[in-house]
Each structure stands twice: as structure tokens, then as C-alpha cells.
Protein backbone atom coordinates (compact mmCIF):
# COMPACT_ATOMS: atom_id res chain seq x y z
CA UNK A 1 150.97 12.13 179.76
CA UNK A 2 153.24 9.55 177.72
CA UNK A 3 156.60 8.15 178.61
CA UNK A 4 158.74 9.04 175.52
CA UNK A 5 161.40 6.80 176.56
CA UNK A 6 162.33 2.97 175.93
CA UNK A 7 161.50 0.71 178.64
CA UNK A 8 165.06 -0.80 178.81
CA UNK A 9 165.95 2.49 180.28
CA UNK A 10 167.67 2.08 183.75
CA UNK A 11 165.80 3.07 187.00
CA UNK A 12 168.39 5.61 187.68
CA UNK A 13 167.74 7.31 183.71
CA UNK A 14 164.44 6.86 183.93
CA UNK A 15 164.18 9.15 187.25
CA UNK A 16 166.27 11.82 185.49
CA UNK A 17 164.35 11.74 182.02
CA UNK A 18 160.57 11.88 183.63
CA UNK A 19 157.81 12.33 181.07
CA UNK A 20 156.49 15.45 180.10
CA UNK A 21 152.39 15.85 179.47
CA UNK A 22 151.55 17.26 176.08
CA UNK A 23 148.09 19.32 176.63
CA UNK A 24 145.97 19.10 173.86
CA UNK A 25 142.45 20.09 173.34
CA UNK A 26 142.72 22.84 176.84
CA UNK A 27 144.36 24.95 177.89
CA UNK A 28 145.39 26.48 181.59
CA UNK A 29 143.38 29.25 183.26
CA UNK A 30 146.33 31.02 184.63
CA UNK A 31 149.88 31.12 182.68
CA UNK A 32 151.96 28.61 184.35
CA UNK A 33 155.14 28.32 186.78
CA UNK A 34 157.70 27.23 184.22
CA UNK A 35 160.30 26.64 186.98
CA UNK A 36 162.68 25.62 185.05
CA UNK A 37 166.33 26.99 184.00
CA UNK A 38 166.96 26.00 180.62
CA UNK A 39 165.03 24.79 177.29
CA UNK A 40 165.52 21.42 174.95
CA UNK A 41 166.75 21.71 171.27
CA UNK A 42 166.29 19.24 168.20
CA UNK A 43 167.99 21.42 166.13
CA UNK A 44 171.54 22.70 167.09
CA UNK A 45 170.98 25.46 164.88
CA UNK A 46 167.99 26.85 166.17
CA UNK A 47 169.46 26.57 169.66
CA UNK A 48 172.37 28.59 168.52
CA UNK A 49 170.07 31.60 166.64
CA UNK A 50 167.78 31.60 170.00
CA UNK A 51 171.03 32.71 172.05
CA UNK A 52 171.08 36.19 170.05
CA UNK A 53 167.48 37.33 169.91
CA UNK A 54 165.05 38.74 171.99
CA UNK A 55 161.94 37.77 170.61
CA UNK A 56 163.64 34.12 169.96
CA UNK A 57 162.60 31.05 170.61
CA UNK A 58 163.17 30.38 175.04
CA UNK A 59 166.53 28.94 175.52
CA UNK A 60 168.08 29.30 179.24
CA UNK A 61 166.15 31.54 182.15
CA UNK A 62 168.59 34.63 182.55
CA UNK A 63 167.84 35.55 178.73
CA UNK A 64 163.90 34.97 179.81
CA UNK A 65 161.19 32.26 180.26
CA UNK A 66 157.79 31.57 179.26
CA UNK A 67 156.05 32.83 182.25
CA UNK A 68 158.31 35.95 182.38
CA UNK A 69 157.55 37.09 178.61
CA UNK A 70 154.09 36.49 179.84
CA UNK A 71 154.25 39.78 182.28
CA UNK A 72 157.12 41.20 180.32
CA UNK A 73 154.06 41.38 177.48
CA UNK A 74 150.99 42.25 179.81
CA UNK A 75 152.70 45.17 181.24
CA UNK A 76 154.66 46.08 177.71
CA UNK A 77 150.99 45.77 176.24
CA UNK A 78 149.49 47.85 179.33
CA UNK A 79 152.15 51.26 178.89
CA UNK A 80 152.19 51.02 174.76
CA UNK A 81 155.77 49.88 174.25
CA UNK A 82 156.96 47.35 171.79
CA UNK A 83 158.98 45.19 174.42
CA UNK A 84 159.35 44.87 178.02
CA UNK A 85 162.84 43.39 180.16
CA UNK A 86 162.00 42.35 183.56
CA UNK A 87 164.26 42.07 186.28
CA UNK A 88 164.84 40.67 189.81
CA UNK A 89 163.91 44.15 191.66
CA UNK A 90 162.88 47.87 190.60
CA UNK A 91 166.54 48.66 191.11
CA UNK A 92 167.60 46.35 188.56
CA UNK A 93 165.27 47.71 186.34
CA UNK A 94 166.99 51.58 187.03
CA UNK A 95 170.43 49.67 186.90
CA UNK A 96 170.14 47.81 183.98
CA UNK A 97 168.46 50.93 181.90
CA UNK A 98 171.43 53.56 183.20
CA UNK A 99 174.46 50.70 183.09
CA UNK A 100 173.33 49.28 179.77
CA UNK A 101 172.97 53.24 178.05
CA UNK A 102 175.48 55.30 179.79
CA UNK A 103 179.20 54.55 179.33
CA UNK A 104 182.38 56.94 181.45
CA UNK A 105 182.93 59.92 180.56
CA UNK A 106 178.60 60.62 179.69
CA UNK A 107 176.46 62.90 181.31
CA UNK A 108 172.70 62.64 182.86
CA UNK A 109 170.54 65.12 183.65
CA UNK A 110 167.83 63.72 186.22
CA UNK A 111 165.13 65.25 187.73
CA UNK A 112 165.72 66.90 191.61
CA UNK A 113 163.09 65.09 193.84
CA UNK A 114 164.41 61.28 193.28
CA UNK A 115 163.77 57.90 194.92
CA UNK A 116 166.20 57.38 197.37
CA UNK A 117 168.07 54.29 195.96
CA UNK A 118 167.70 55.90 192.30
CA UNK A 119 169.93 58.91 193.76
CA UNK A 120 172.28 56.89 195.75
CA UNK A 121 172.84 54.75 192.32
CA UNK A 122 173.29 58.06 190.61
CA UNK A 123 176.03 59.28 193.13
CA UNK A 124 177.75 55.71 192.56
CA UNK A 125 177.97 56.34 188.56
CA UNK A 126 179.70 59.69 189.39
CA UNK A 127 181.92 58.40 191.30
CA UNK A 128 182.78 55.12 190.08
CA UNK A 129 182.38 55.44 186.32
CA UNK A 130 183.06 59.37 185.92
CA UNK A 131 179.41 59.99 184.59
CA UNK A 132 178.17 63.87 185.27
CA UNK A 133 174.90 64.61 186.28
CA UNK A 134 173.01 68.13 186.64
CA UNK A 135 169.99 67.92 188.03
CA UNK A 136 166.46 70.42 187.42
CA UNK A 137 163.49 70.62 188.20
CA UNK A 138 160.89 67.93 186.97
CA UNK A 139 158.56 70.54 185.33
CA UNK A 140 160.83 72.93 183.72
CA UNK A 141 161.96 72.04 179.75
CA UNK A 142 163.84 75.37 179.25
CA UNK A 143 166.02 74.21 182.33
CA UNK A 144 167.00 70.85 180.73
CA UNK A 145 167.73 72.45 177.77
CA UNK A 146 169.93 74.64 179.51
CA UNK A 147 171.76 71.27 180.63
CA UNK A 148 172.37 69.62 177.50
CA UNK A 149 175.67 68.97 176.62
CA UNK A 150 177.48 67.32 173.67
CA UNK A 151 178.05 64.33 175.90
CA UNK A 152 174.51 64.57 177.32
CA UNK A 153 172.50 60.83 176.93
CA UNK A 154 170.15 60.29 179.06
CA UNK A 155 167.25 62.15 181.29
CA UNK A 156 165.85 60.69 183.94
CA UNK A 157 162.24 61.34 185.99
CA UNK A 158 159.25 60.16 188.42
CA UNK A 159 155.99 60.49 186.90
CA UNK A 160 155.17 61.06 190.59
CA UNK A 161 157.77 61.66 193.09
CA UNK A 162 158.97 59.18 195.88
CA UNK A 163 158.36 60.54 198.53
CA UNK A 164 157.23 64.61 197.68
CA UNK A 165 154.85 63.26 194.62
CA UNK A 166 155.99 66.05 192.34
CA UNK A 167 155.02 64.94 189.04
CA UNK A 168 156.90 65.90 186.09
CA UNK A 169 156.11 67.63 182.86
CA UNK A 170 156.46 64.24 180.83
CA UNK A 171 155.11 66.15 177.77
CA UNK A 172 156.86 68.71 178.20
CA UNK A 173 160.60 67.43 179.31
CA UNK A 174 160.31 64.39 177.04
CA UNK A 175 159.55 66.65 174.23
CA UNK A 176 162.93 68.67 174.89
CA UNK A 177 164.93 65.30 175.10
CA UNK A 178 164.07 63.74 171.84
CA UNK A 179 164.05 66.98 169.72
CA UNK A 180 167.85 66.90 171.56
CA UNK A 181 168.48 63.34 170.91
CA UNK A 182 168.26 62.39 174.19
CA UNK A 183 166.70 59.20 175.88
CA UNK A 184 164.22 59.74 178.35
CA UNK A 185 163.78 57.50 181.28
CA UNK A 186 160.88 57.48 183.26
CA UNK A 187 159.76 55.52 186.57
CA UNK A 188 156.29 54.97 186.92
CA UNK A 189 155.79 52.86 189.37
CA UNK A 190 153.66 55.51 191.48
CA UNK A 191 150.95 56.31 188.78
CA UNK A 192 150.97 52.69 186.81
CA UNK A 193 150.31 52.16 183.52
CA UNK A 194 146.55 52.82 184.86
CA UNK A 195 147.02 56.56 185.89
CA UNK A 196 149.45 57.69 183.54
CA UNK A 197 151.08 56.14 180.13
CA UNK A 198 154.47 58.13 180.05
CA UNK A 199 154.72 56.58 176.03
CA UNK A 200 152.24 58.04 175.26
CA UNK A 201 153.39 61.75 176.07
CA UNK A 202 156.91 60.85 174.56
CA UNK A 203 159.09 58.81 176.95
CA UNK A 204 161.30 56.24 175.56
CA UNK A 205 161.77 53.83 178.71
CA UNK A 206 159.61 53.43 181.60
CA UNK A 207 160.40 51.46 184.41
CA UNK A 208 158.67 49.85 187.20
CA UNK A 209 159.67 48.37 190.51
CA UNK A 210 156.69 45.86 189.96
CA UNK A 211 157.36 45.03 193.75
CA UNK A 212 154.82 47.51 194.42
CA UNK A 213 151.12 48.20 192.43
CA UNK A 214 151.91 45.96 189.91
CA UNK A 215 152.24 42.92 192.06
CA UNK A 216 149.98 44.45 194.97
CA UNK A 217 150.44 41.96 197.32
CA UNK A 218 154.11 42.63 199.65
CA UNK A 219 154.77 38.88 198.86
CA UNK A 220 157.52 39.58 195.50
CA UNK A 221 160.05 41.48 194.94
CA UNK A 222 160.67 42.35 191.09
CA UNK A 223 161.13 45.55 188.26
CA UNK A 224 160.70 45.89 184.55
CA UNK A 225 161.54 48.21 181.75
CA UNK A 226 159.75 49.19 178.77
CA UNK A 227 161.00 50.03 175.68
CA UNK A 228 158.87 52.64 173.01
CA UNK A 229 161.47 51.19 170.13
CA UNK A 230 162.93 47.87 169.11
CA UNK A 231 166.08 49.37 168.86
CA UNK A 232 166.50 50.37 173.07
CA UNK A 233 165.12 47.65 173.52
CA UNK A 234 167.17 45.10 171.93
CA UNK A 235 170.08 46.80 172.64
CA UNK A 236 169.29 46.80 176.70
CA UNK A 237 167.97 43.29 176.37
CA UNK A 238 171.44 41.99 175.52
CA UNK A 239 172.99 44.00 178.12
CA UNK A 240 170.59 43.07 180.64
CA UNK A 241 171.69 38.87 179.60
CA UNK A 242 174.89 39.87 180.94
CA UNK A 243 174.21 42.10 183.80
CA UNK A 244 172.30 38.44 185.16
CA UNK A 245 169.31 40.77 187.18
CA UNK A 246 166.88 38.74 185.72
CA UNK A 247 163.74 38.03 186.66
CA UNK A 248 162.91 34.40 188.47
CA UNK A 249 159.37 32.18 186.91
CA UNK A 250 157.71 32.32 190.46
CA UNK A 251 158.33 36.05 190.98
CA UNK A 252 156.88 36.97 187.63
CA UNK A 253 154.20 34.74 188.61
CA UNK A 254 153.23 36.27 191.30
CA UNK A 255 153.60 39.90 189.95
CA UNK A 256 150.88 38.32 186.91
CA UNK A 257 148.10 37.23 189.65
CA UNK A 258 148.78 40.50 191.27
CA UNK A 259 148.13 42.31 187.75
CA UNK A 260 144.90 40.83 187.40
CA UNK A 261 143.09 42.76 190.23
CA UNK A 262 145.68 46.20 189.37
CA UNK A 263 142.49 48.27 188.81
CA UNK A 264 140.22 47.82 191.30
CA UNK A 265 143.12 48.06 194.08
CA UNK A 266 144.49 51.28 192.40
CA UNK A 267 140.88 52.76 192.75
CA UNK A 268 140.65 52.15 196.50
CA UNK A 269 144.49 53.61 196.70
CA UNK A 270 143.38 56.81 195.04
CA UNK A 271 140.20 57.10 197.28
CA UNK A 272 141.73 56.18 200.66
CA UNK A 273 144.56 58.39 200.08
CA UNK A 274 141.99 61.37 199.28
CA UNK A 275 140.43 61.03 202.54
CA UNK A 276 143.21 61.31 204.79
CA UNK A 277 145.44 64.23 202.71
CA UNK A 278 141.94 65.56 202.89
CA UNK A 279 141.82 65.26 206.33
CA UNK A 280 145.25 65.69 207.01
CA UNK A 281 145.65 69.34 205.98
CA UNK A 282 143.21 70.52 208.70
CA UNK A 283 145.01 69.08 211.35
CA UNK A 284 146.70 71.00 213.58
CA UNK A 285 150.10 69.20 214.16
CA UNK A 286 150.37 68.99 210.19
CA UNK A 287 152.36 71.77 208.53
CA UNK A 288 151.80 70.68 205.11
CA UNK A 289 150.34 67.57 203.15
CA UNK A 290 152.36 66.04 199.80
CA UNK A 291 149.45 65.01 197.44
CA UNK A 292 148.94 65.96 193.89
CA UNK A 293 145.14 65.43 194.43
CA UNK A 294 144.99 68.71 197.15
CA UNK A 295 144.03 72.14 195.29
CA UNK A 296 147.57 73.48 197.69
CA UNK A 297 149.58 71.08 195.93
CA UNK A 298 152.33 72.60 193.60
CA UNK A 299 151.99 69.83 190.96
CA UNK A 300 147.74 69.56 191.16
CA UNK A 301 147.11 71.71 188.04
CA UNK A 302 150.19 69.16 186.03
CA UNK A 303 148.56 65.94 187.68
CA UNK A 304 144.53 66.85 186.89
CA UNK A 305 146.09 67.24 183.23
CA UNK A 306 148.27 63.89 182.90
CA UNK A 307 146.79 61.47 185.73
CA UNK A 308 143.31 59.52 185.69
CA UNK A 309 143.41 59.92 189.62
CA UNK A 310 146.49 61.12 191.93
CA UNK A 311 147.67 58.04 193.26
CA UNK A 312 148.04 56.19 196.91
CA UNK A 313 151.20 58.06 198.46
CA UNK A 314 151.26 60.80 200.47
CA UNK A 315 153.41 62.08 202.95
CA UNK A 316 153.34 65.14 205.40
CA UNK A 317 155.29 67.49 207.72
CA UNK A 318 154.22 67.43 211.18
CA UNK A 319 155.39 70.34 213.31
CA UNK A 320 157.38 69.09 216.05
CA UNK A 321 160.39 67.60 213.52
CA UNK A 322 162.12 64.70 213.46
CA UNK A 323 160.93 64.21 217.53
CA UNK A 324 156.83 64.35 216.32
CA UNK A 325 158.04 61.88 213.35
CA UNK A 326 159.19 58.98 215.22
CA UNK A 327 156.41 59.66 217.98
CA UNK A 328 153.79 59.16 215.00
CA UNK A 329 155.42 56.42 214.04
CA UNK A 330 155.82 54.29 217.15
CA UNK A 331 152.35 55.38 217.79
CA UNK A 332 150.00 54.07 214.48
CA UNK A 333 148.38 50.51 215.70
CA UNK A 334 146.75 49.52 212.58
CA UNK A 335 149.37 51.06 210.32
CA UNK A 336 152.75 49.10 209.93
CA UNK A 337 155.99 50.48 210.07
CA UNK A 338 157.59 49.52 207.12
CA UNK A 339 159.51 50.01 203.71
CA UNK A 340 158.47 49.87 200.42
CA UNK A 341 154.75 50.74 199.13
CA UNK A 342 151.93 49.12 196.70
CA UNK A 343 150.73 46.32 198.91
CA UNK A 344 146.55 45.66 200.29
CA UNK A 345 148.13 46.71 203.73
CA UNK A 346 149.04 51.14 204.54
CA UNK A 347 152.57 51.25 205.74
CA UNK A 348 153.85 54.40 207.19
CA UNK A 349 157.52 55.36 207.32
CA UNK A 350 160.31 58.28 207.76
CA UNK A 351 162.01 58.89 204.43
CA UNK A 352 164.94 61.35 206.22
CA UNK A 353 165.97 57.68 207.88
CA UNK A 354 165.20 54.92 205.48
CA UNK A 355 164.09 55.02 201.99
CA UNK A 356 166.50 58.29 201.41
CA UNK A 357 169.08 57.59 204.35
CA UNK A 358 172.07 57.56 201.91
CA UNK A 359 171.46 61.36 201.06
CA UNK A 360 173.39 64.32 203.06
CA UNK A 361 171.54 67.11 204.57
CA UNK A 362 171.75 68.87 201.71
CA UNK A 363 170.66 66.61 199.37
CA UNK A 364 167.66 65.61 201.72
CA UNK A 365 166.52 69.79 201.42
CA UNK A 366 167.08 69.81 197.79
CA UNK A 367 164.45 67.27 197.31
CA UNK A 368 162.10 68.79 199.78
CA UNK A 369 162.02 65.89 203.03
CA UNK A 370 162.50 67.72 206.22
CA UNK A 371 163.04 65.73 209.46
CA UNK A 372 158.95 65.51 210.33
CA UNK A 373 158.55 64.45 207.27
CA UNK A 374 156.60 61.22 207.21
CA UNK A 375 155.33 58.77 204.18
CA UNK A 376 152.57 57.11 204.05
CA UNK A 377 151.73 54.37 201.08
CA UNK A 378 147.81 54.02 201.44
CA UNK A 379 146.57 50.67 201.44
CA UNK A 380 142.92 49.37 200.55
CA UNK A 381 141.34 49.01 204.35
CA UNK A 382 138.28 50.86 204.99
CA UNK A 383 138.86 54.53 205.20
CA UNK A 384 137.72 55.47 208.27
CA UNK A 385 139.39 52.97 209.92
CA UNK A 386 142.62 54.18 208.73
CA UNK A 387 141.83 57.87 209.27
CA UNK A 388 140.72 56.58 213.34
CA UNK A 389 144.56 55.52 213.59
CA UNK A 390 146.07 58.11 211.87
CA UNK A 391 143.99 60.32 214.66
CA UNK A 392 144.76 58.35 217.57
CA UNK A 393 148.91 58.60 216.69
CA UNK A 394 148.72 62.72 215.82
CA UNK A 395 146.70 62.50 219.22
């Protein structure tokens, strides 16, 4: 470390300019915290070509940072796309992709079985902005072709469902879109870039609440997009400088360490989650189990085609309705009763009353959650300890 500055500096200057080390000859195991919200110029005109470009040299933290770029490249790198925008949450991921492509008066057509806050943000567009929306089925091309209108821009899907874990026809529906000219959007943050690549089978965004897998650890909140050409994605990274939903240093941090261990957690997800849909869909109080692993599953023969493994989500319909629900749910002891999904820890929750609370009854039955329906994101504990409390609560 040297002190760059002249010694007849001031004691109040000199506390304001401290010295910065240089690190030569090493470097840091892990990418750093750079906490900081803006970057130093010698050259005026440098700073002022850095404010326009996305791959530019780092100039203030809402365009991006040095430890941000890192996971905005690592996960960019991980799904095949050519640039990555992350944000401060998986909804301002969704919200800068829609707001920064869709203008009044333009129509989406979105897949039926949505994330709860993704449909509640679609709603809002319609009625706010004046943007249509018809929604189909997520495994049916000749259906979105039958939507397609002149003002038609953008199509929207789950690789696997929140909470029904339908997965969608990527090849298929994201073939239909681009020979229309349309930009498909698709959220991946049930499968990861480590059970499914939607790039690869033609998507042009995907986006990620990395809150969940990604990070792994229910400590971070944080989302990301990522871009399959230069062009989306330089024209969403400027909007996204203006919406402000950028991602902080110590978030993307975090989501990085969580990255590092992505596989081997996502392994024990898949595994853990097989045992109890296996299990589940004997039991007697269980009407039906939501797993694209189980043979019964509507979207098994899709998912053994496009996924490495079927992921660490399921939910299930118990028989006694919305009454059985909430009994199950005040009765787990090692499960917690929580939101969200993607951490070491299984949380269990009802979808009718939180995660899809803004829909109407109608809404809830067109994407398939009935009022026994109950989610639960599978965690990495030992399996039969998990399956004991899931027995013990049905009990």
C-alpha cells in the first residue's frame, strides 16, 4: 500500500483521500466486495464514453460494478448468452425485460400457469399501460401462432412452472416466436442453467430470480437477465440504467459464493424431491402430486427430453381442501413455513394464499392451484428425515 498524496495534506484531506493498495504479483481467491458507488477518471473523455456503453470501462454502480459483471458473466457464461443485466430482485429482472421491450398499445402472449408476481405484473401492464395479453398453453406452438398479432412483441414462459411445474415446449414455442419476429422470454430460475439452457433451444432472454438456486443460501435477494444478442441486450441495458433496479456489490457477492457449490446442491434438490413425490403419490390424503419427474405427470415425457433432472419443487393436492392445507402446514416441525424457494433449508407453503394471492378464483383454476394445494421447495437435508415430517403432518 502507498500513500499517493503529499504530506502537507491536512488531517481532515488526508482522512477523505485514504490510500489505495495496488496488488501486484497475486491475486484474490474470491472476486472482491467492491462496495463502492462510483469510479475515478484521468481522462474526462473516457469518463464521458464509459456513461454510454455496456461493456465500458466501470463508471458509477447503477450502470454496474466490478463484482456485479463478475456474476453478470458467470451466469451469462453458464446459459450461452452474450451478456447478462442483473438486478436488485427476480422481479426486477421480469420488470426491467417487459418495461424496457413493451411500449402501450403492444401485445404479449404469455404462457397460462405463471408465477404469481409475474401475473400480477402482467395484469398491471394491462391496466396501466394498455398492453394486451392472450394467454396459451406452455406446450402448444400452433396456439401461439394462433395469437400473433401485428402488434404482437413479446412471449413469455417458465421452463418449469411456479407452482404446477409444467414445463414448456421451449423448442417448440421459441421456434414459432422468432420465425414470427417475436422475442421470447423465458424464466428459468426452476431448472438453472444446470438442468436446462433455454438459449440453446432458441430463447432470446432468460431470466432468473437468482434469490433462489443461484444464490442457494436464503441470505440475498437478487435477479438477472440474459441476453442471446448484443442488440437486446444493449438496448435493455440502457433501459435498465434508468429503471435504477440494479443490482448492489454485496448481493452479487453473495449470489457468486452461492454459485460456486450450484451443482452439487441442485443434485441433492433433484434427489430429495424424487423421494417424497415418490412417496407422496401413494398416500392416501394426496389427490395428486405436481412433479415432472413422476411417469403421471402431464409434462414428464417434455421434461425427460429438455431437463438433465426434474428439479426441487413440487407441490400436491391433499383431499380435504383448503382446511387439510393449512392443517399440513401448521403441522410440519422440521419444514418451515415460508416464501420463496432455492435455499439448503425445505420450506413448505400455500400458493392459493401467498405466492399467487393477487389472482381471482378464476385465475387461480386457470393455472391449475386448487385450495389443498400445497408447495413444497425441497431443500438438501437427509431424505428420510424430511419424508418422517412430511408423514407425521399428513398424519
Amino acid at each position: 500500500m502507498t500513500d499517493s498524496h503529499p504530506s502537507e495534506l491536512r488531517p481532515e484531506t488526508r482522512t477523505v483521500h485514504v490510500p489505495q493498495p495496488v496488488i501486484e504479483g497475486s491475486r484474490p481467491i474470491t472476486v472482491p466486495i467492491y462496495q463502492t458507488s462510483g469510479f475515478v477518471f484521468d481522462d474526462p473523455a473516457v469518463m464521458a464514453d464509459a456513461m454510454g456503453r455496456a461493456d465500458g470501462p466501470f463508471v458509477y454502480g447503477r450502470y454496474t460494478n466490478p463484482t456485479v459483471r463478475s456474476l453478470e458473466e458467470a451466469v451469462s457464461g453458464l446459459e450461452g448468452g452474450v451478456g447478462a443485466v442483473a438486478t436488485g430482485s427476480g422481479m426486477g429482472a421480469i420488470n426491467t425485460v417487459l418495461l424496457g421491450l413493451l411500449k402501450p398499445g403492444d401485445h404479449l402472449i404469455a404462457q397460462k400457469s405463471l408465477y404469481g408476481g409475474t401475473a400480477a405484473m402482467i395484469n398491471d401492464l394491462v391496466g396501466r399501460f394498455g398492453i394486451t395479453v392472450t394467454y396459451v398453453p406452455e406446450n402448444d406452438p400452433a396456439a401461439l401462432r394462433a395469437a400473433v398479432r401485428p402488434e404482437t412483441r413479446l412471449v413469455y414462459l417458465e421452463t418449469i412452472s411456479n407452482p404446477m411445474t409444467l414445463v414448456a415446449d421451449l423448442p417448440g414455442m421459441c421456434a414459432a416466436a422468432r420465425e414470427l419476429g417475436i422475442v421470447s422470454v423465458v424464466d428459468n430460475t426452476f431448472a438453472t442453467a444446470l438442468l436446462c439452457r433455454p438459449i440453446e433451444h432458441g430463447a432470446d432472454i432468460v431470466v432468473h430470480s437468482t434469490t433462489k438456486y443461484l444464490s442457494g443460501h436464503t441470505d440475498v435477494v437478487g435477479g438477472l437477465a440474459v441476453f442471446a444478442s448484443t442488440e437486446l441486450y444493449e438496448k435493455v441495458w440502457h433501459f435498465a440504467i434508468e429503471l435504477g433496479a440494479s443490482a448492489d456489490p454485496f448481493a452479487a457477492w453473495l449470489s457468486l459464493r452461492g454459485l460456486q457449490t450450484l451443482a452439487l446442491r441442485m443434485e441433492r434438490h433433484c434427489s430429495n424431491a424424487r423421494l417424497l413425490a415418490t412417496r407422496l403419490a401413494s398416500h392416501p390424503a394426496v389427490t395428486a402430486v405436481h412433479w415432472p419427474g413422476l411417469a403421471t405427470h402431464p409434462s414428464h415425457d417434455l421434461a425427460g427430453k429438455l431437463l438433465s433432472d426434474f428439479g426441487g419443487v413440487l407441490s400436491f393436492d391433499l383431499a380435504g381442501g383448503r382446511a387439510a392445507g393449512e392443517k399440513f402446514m401448521s403441522s410440519v416441525r422440521l419444514m418451515l413455513l415460508a416464501p420463496s424457494l432455492g435455499g439448503v433449508e425445505t420450506l413448505v407453503m400455500h400458493p392459493a394464499t401467498t405466492s399467487h394471492r393477487s389472482l381471482s378464483a378464476g385465475e387461480l383454476a386457470r393455472h391449475g392451484i386448487g385450495e389443498g394445494t400445497v408447495r413444497i421447495a425441497v431443500g438438501i437435508e437427509h431424505p428420510e428425515d424430511l419424508w418422517a415430517d412430511v408423514a407425521q403432518a399428513l398424519a
